[in-house]
PDB file of N, CA and C in Angstrom:
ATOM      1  N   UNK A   1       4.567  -3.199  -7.421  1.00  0.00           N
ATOM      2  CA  UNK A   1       3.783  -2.414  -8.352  1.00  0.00           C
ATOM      3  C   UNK A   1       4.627  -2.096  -9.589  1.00  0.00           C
ATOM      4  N   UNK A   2       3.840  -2.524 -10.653  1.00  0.00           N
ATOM      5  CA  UNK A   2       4.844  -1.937 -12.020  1.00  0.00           C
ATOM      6  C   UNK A   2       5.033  -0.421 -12.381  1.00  0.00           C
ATOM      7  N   UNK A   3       6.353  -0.169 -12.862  1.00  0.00           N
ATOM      8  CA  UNK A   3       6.298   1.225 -13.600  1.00  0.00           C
ATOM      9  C   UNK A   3       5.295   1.419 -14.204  1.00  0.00           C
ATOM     10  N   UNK A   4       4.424   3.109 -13.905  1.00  0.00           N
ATOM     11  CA  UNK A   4       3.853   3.507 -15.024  1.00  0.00           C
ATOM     12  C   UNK A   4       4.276   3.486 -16.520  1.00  0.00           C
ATOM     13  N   UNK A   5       3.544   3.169 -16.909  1.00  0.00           N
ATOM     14  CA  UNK A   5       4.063   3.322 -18.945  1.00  0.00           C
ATOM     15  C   UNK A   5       3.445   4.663 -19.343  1.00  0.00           C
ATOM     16  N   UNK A   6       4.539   5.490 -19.943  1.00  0.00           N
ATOM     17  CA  UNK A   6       3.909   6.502 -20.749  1.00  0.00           C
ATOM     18  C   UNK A   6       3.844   6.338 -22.203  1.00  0.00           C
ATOM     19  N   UNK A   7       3.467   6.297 -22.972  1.00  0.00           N
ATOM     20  CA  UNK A   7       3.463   5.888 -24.495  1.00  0.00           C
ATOM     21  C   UNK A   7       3.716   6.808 -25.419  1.00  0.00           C
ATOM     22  N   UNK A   8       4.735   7.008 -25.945  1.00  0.00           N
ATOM     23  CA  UNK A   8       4.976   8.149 -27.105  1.00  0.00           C
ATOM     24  C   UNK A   8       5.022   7.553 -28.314  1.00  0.00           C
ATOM     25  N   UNK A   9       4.776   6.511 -28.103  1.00  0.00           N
ATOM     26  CA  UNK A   9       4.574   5.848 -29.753  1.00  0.00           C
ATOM     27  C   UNK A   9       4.222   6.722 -30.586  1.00  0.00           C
ATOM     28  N   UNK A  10       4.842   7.299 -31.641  1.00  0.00           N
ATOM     29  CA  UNK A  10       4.422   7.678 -33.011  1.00  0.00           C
ATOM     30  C   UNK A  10       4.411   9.458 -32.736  1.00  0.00           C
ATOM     31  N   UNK A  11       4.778   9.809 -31.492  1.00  0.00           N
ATOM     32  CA  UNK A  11       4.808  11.028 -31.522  1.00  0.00           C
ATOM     33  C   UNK A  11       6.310  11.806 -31.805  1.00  0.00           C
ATOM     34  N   UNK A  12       6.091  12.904 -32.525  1.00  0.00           N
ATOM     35  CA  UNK A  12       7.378  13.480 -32.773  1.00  0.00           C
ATOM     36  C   UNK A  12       8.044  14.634 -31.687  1.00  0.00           C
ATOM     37  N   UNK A  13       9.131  14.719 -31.916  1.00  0.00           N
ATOM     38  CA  UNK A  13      10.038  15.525 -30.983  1.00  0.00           C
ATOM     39  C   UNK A  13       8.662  17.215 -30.829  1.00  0.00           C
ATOM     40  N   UNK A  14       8.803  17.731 -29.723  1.00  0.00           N
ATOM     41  CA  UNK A  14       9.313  17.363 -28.340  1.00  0.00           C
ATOM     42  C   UNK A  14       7.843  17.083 -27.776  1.00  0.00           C
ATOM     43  N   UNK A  15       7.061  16.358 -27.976  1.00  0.00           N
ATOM     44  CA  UNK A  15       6.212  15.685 -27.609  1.00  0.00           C
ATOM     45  C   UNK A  15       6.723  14.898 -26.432  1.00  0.00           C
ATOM     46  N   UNK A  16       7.781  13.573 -26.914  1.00  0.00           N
ATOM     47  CA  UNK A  16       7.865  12.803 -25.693  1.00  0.00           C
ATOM     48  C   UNK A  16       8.466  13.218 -24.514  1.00  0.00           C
ATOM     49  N   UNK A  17       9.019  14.627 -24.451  1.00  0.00           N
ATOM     50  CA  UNK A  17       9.987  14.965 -23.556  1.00  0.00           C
ATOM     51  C   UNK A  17       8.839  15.848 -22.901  1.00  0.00           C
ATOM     52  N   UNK A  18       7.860  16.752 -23.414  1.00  0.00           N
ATOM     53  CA  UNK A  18       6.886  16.732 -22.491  1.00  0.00           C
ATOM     54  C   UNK A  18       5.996  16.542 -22.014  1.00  0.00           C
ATOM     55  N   UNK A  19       5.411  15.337 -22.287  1.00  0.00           N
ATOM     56  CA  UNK A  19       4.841  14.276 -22.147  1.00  0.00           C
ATOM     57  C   UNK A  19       5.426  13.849 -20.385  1.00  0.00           C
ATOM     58  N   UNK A  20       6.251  13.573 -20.555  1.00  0.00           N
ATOM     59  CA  UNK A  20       7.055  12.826 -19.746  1.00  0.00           C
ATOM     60  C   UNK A  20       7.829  13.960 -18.545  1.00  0.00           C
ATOM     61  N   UNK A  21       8.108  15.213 -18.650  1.00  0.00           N
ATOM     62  CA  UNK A  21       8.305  16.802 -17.987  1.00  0.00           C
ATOM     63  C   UNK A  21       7.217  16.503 -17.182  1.00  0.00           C
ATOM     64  N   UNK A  22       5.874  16.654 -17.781  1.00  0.00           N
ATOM     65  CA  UNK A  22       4.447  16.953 -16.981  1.00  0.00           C
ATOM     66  C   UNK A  22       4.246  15.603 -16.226  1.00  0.00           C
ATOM     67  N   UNK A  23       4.492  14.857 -16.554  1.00  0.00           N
ATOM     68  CA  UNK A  23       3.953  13.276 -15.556  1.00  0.00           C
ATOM     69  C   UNK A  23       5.001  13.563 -14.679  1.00  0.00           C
ATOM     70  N   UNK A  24       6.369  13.570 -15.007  1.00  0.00           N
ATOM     71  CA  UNK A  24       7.277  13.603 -13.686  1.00  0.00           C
ATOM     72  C   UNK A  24       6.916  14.512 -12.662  1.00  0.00           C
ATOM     73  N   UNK A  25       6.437  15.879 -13.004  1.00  0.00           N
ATOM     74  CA  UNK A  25       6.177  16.938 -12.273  1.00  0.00           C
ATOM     75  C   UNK A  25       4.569  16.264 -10.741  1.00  0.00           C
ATOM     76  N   UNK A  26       4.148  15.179 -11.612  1.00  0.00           N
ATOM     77  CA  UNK A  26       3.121  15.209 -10.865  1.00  0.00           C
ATOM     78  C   UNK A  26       3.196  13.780  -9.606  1.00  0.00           C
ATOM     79  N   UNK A  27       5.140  13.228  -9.645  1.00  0.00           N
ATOM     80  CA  UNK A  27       4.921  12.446  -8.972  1.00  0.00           C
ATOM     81  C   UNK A  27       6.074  12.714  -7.991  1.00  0.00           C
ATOM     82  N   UNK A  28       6.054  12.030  -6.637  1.00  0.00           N
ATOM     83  CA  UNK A  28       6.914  12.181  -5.664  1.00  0.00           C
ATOM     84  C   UNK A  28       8.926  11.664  -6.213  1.00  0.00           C
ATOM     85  N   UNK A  29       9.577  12.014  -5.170  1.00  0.00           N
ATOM     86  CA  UNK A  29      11.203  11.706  -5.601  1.00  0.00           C
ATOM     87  C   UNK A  29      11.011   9.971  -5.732  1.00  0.00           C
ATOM     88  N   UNK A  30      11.930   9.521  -6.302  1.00  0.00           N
ATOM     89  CA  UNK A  30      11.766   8.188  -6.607  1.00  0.00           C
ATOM     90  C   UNK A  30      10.977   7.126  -6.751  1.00  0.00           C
ATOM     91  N   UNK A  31       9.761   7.879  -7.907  1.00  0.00           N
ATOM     92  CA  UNK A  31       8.527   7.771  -8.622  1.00  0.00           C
ATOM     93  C   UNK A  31       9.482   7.252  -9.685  1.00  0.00           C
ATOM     94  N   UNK A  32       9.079   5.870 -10.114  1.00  0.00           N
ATOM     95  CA  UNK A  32       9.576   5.331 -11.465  1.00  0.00           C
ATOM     96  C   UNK A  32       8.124   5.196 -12.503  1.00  0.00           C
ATOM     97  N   UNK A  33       9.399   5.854 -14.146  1.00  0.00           N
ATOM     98  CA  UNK A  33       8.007   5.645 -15.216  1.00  0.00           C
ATOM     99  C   UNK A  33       9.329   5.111 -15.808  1.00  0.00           C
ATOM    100  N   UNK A  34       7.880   4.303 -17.311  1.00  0.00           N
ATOM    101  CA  UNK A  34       9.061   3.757 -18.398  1.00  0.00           C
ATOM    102  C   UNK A  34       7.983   4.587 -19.678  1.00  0.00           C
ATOM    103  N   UNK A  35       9.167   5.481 -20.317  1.00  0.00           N
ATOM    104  CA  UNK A  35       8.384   5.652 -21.770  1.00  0.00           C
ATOM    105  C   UNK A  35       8.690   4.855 -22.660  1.00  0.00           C
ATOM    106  N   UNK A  36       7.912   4.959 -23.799  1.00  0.00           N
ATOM    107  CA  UNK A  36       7.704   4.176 -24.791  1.00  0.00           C
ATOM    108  C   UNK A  36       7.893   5.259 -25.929  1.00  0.00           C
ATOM    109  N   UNK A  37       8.803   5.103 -26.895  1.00  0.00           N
ATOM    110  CA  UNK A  37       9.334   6.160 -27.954  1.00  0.00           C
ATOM    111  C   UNK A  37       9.888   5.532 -29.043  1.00  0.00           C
ATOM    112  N   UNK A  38       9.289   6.540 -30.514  1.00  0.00           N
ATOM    113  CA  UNK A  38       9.894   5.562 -31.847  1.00  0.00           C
ATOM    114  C   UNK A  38      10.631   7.012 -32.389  1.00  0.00           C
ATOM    115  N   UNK A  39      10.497   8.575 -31.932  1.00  0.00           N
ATOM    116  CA  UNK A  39      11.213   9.080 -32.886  1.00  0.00           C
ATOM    117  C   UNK A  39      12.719   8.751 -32.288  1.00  0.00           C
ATOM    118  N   UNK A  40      13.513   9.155 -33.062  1.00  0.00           N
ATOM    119  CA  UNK A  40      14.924   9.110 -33.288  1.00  0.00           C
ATOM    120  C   UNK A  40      15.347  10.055 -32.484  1.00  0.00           C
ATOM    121  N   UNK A  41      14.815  11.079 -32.277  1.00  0.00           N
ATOM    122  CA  UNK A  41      15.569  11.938 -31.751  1.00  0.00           C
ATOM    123  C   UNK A  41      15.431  12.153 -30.029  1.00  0.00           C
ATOM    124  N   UNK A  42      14.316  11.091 -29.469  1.00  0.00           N
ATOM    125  CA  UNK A  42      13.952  11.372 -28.419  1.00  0.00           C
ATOM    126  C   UNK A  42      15.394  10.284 -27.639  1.00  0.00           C
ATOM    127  N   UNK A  43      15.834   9.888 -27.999  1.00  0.00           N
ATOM    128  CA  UNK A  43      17.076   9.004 -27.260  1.00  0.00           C
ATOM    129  C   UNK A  43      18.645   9.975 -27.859  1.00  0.00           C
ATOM    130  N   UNK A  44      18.285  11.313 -27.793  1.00  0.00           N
ATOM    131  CA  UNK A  44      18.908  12.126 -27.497  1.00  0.00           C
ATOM    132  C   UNK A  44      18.138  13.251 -26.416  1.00  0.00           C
ATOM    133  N   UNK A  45      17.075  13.559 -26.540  1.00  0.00           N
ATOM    134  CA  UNK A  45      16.359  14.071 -25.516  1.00  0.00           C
ATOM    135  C   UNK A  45      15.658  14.419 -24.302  1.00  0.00           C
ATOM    136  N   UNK A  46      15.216  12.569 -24.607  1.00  0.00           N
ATOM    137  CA  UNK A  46      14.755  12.347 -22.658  1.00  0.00           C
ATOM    138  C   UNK A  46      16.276  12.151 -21.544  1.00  0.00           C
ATOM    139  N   UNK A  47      17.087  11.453 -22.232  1.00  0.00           N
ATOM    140  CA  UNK A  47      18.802  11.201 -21.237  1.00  0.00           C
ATOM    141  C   UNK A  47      18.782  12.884 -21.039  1.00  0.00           C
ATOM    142  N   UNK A  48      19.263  13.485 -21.870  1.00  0.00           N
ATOM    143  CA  UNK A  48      19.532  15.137 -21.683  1.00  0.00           C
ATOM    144  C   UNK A  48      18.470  15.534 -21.132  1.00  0.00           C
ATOM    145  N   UNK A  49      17.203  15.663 -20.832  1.00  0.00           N
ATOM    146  CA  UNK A  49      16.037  16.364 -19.850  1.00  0.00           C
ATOM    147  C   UNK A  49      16.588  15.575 -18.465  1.00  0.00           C
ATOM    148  N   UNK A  50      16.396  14.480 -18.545  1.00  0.00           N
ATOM    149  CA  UNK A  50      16.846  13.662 -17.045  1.00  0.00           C
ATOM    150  C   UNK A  50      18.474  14.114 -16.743  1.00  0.00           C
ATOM    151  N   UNK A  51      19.099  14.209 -17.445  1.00  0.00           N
ATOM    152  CA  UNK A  51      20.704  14.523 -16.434  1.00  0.00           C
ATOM    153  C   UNK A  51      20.370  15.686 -15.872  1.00  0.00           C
ATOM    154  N   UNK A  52      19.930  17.078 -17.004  1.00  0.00           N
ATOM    155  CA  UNK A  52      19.654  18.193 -16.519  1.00  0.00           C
ATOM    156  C   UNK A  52      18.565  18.232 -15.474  1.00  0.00           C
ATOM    157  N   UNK A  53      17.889  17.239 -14.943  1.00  0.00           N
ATOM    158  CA  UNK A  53      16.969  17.866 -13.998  1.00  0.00           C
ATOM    159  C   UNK A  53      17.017  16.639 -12.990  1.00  0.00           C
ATOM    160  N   UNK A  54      18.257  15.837 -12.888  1.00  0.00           N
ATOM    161  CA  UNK A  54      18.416  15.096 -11.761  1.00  0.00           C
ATOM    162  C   UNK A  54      17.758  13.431 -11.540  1.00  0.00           C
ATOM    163  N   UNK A  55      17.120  13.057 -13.046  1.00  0.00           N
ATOM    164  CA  UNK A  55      16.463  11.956 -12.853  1.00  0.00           C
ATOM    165  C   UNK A  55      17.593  10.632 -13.336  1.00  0.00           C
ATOM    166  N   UNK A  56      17.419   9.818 -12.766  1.00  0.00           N
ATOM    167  CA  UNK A  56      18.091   8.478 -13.773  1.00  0.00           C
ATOM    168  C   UNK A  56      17.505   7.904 -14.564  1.00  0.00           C
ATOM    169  N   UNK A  57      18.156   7.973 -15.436  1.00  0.00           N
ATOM    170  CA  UNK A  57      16.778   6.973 -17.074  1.00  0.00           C
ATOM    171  C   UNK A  57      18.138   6.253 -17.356  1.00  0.00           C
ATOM    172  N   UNK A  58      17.985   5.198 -18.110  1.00  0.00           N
ATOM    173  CA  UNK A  58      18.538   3.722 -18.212  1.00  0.00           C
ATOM    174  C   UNK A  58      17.703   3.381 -19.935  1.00  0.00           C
ATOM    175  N   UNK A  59      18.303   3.553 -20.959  1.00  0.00           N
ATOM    176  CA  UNK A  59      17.740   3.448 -22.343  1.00  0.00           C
ATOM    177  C   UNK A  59      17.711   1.854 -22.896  1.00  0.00           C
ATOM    178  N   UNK A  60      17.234   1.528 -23.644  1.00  0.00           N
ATOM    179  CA  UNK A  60      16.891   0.150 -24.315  1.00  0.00           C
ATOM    180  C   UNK A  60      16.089   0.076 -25.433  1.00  0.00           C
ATOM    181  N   UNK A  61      16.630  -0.723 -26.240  1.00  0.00           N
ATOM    182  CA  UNK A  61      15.554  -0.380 -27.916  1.00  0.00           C
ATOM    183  C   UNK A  61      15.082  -2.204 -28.007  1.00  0.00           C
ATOM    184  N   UNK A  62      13.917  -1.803 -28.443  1.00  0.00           N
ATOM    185  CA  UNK A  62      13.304  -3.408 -28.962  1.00  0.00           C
ATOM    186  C   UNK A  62      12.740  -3.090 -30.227  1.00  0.00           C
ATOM    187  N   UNK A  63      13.529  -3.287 -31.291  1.00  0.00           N
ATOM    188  CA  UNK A  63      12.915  -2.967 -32.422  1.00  0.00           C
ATOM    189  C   UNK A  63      13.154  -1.665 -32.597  1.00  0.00           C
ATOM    190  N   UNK A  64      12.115  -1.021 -33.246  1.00  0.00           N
ATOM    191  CA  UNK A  64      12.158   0.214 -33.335  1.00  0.00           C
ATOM    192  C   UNK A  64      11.813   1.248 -32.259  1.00  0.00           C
ATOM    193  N   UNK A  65      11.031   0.847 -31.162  1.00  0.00           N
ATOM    194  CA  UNK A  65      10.764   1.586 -30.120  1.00  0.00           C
ATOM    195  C   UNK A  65      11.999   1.367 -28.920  1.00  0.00           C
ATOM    196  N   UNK A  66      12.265   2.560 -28.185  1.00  0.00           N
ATOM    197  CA  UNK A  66      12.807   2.896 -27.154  1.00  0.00           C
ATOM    198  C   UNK A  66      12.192   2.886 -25.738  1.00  0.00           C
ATOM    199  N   UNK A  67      12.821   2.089 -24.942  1.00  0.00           N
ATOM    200  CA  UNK A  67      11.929   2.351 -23.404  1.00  0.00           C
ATOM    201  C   UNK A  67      13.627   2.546 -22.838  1.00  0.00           C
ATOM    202  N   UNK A  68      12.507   3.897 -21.987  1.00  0.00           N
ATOM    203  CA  UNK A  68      13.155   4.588 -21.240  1.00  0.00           C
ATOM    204  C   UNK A  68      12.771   4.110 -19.433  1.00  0.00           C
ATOM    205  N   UNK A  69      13.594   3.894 -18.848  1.00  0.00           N
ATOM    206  CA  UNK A  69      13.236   3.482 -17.629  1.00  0.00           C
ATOM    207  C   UNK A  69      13.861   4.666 -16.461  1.00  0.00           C
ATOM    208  N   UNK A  70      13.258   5.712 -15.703  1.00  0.00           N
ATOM    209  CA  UNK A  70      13.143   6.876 -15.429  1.00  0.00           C
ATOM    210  C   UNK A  70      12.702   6.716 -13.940  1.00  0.00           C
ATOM    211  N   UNK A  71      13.808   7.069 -13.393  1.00  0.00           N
ATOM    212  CA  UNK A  71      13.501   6.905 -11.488  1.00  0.00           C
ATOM    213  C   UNK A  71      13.796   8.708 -11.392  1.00  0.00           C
ATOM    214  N   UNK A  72      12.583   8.927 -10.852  1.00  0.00           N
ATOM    215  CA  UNK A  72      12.537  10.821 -10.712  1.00  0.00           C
ATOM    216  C   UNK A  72      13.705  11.005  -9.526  1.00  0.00           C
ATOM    217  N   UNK A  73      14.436  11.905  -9.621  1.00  0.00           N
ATOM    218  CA  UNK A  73      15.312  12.553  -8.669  1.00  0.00           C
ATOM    219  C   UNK A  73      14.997  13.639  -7.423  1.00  0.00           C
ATOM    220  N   UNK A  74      15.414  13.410  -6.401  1.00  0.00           N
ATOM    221  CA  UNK A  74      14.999  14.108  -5.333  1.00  0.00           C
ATOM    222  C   UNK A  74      14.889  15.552  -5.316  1.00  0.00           C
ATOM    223  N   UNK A  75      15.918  16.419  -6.634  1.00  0.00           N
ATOM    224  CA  UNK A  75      16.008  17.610  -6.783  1.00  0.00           C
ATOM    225  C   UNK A  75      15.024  18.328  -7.445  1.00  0.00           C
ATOM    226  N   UNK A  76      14.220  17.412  -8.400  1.00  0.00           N
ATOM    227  CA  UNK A  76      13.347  18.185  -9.501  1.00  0.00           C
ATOM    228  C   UNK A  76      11.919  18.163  -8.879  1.00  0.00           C
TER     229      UNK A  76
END
């Protein structure tokens, strides 16, 4: 089964971080999503929400968008 995609395309800070807070909240421990992100500042934001709350995200840019690849942690 593929990662869910969350899409933050075109949305600005802190949109994608809770965007992505509320979907994690609604799935079991090692529930994988991949977001999709063009502001700048969210590849300072989603890594820092995920260390602080126990998830692994793994970053990658294609162009101008960012996918975030996000395995939820057993603690949050």
């Amino acid at each position: 089964m593929a990662d869910e995609i969350i899409d933050c395309r075109g949305l600005r800070c802190p949109l994608p971080v809770l965007k992505t807070e509320k979907r994690l909240a609604q799935l079991p421990p090692g529930a994988a999503v991949t977001v999709l992100a063009t502001d700048p500042i969210a590849k300072i934001d989603i890594p820092l929400f995920c260390t602080q709350n126990g998830h692994a995200c793994d970053m990658s840019s294609e162009g101008e968008v960012m996918r975030f690849a996000i395995v939820k942690g057993a603690a949050a």
